[in-house]
Protein backbone atom coordinates (compact mmCIF):
# COMPACT_ATOMS: atom_id res chain seq x y z
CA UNK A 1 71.64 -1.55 62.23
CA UNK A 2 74.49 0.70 62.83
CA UNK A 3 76.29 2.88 59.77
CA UNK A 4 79.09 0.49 58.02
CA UNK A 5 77.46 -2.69 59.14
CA UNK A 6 75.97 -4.98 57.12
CA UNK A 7 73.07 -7.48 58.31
CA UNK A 8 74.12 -10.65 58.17
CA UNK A 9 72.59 -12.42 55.79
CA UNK A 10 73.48 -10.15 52.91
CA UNK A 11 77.25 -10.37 53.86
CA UNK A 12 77.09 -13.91 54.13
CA UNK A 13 75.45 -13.74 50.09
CA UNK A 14 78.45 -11.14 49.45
CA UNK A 15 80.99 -13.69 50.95
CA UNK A 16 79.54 -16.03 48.64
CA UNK A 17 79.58 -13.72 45.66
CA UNK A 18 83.38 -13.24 46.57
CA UNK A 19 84.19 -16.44 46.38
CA UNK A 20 82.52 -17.11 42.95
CA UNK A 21 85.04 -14.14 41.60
CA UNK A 22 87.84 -15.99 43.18
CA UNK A 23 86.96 -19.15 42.15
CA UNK A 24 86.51 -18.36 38.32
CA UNK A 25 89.23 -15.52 38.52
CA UNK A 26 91.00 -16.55 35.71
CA UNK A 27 88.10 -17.33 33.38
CA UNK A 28 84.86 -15.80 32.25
CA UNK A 29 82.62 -13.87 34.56
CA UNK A 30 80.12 -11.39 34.26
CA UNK A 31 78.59 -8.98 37.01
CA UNK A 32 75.45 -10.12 36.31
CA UNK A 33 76.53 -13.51 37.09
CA UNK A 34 78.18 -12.47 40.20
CA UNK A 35 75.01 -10.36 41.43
CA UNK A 36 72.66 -13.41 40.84
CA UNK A 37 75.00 -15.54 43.18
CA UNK A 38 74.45 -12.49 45.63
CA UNK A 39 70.82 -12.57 44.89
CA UNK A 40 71.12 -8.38 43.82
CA UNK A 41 70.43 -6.44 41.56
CA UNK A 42 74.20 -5.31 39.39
CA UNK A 43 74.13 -1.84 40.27
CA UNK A 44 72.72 -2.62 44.36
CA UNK A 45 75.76 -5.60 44.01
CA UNK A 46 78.21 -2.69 42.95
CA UNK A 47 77.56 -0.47 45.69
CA UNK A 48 77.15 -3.11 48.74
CA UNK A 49 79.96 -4.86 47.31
CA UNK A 50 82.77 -2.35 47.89
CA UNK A 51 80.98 -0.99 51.17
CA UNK A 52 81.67 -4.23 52.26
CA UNK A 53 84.99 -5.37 50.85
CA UNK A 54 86.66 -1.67 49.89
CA UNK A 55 86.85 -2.28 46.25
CA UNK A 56 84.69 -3.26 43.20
CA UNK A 57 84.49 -6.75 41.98
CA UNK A 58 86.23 -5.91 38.98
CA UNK A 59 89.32 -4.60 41.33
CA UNK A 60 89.11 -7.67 43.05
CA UNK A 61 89.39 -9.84 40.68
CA UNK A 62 92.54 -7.51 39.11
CA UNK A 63 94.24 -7.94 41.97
CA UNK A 64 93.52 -11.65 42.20
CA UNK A 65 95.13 -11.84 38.67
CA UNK A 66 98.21 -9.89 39.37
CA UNK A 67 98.81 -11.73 42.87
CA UNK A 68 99.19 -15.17 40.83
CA UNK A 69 100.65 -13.48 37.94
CA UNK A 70 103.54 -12.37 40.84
CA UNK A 71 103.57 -15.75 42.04
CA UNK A 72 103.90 -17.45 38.11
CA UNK A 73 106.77 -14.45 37.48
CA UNK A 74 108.82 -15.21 41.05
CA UNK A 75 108.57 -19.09 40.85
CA UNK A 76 108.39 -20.28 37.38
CA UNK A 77 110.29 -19.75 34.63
CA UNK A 78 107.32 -18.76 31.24
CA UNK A 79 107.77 -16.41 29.39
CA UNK A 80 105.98 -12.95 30.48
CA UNK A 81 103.54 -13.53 27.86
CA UNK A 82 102.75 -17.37 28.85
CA UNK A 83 102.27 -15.74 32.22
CA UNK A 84 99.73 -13.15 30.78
CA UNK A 85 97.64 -15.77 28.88
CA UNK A 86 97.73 -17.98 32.56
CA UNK A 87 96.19 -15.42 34.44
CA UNK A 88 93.37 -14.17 31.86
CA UNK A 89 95.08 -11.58 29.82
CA UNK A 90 94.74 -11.39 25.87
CA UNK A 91 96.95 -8.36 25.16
CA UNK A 92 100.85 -8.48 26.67
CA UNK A 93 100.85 -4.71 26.47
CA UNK A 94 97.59 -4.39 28.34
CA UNK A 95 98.84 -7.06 30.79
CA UNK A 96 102.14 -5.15 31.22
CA UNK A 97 100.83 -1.98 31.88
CA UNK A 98 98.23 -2.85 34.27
CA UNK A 99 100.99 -5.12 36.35
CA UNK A 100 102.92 -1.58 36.54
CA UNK A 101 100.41 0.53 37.35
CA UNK A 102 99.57 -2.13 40.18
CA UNK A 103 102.85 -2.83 41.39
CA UNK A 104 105.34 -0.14 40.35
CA UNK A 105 107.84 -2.42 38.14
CA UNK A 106 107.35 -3.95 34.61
CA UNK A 107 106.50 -7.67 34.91
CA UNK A 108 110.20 -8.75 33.89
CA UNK A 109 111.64 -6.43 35.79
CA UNK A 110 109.91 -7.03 38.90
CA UNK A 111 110.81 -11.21 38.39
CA UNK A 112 114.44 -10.02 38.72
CA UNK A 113 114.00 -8.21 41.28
CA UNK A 114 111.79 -11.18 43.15
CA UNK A 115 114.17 -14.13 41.97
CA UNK A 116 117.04 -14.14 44.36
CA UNK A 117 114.03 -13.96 46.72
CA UNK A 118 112.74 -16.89 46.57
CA UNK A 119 114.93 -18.99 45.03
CA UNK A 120 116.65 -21.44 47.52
CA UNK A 121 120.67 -21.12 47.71
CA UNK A 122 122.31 -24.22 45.88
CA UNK A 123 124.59 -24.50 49.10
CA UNK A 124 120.91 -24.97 51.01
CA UNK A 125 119.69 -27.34 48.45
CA UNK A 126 120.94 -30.04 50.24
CA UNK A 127 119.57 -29.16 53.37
CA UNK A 128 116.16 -29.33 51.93
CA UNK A 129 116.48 -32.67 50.08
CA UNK A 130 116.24 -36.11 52.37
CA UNK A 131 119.43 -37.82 52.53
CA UNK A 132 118.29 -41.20 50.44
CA UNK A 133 117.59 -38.81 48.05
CA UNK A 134 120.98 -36.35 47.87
CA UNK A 135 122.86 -38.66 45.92
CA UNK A 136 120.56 -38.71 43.10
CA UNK A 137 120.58 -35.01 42.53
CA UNK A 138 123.94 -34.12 44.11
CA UNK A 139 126.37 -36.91 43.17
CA UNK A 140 130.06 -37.21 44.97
């Protein structure tokens, strides 16, 4: 086995273990139940983990949080703190301070900032809507 490779059956355990965290992301998880699914010890899981993946669980499941928290912020309309409590957070301040540190901009500020993105044009509405349907929502 050469440096930086892993043998193949303990990355296909670690895939596995990956897709527990992403899986139950949002809800409870412990690294001892993420370890077991690897069939590891916690501290062995730790280190092979990020060897493999180039982060810790715990960052990986962060970053899983914040991703859909940016999605929830850009698409929907809740309130920062709805969006907190969807992705796993207790404390709004924690929340908001961890999306910062992560992405550079307060949560609210960083939905302004995203909005015009991905919000469709009214003028392209139309465009998107079939044409049995355009009356309904766009009348004469």
């Amino acid at each position: 086995m050469r440096p930086g490779l892993l043998p193949y059956q303990l990355h296909r355990r670690l895939c596995q273990a990956r897709d527990l965290v992403r899986a139950r992301a949002l809800g409870p998880l412990t690294l001892h139940d993420v370890a077991r699914e690897a069939q590891l010890s916690p501290a062995h899981f730790l280190k092979v983990f990020q060897r493999a993946f180039g982060e810790t669980p715990h960052q990986y499941r962060t970053r899983l949080r914040l991703e859909r928290a940016k999605a929830l912020l850009a698409k929907s309309d809740l309130p920062v703190t709805e969006v907190c409590l969807e992705v796993g957070y207790q404390s709004l301040g924690s929340f908001s301070s961890l999306f910062a540190a992560h992405v550079g901009q307060a949560p609210s500020a960083w939905r302004r900032a995203m909005r015009p993105q991905v919000q469709v044009p009214r003028a392209w509405a139309r465009l998107t809507i079939p044409c049995c349907f355009q009356g309904l929502y766009f009348p004469a």
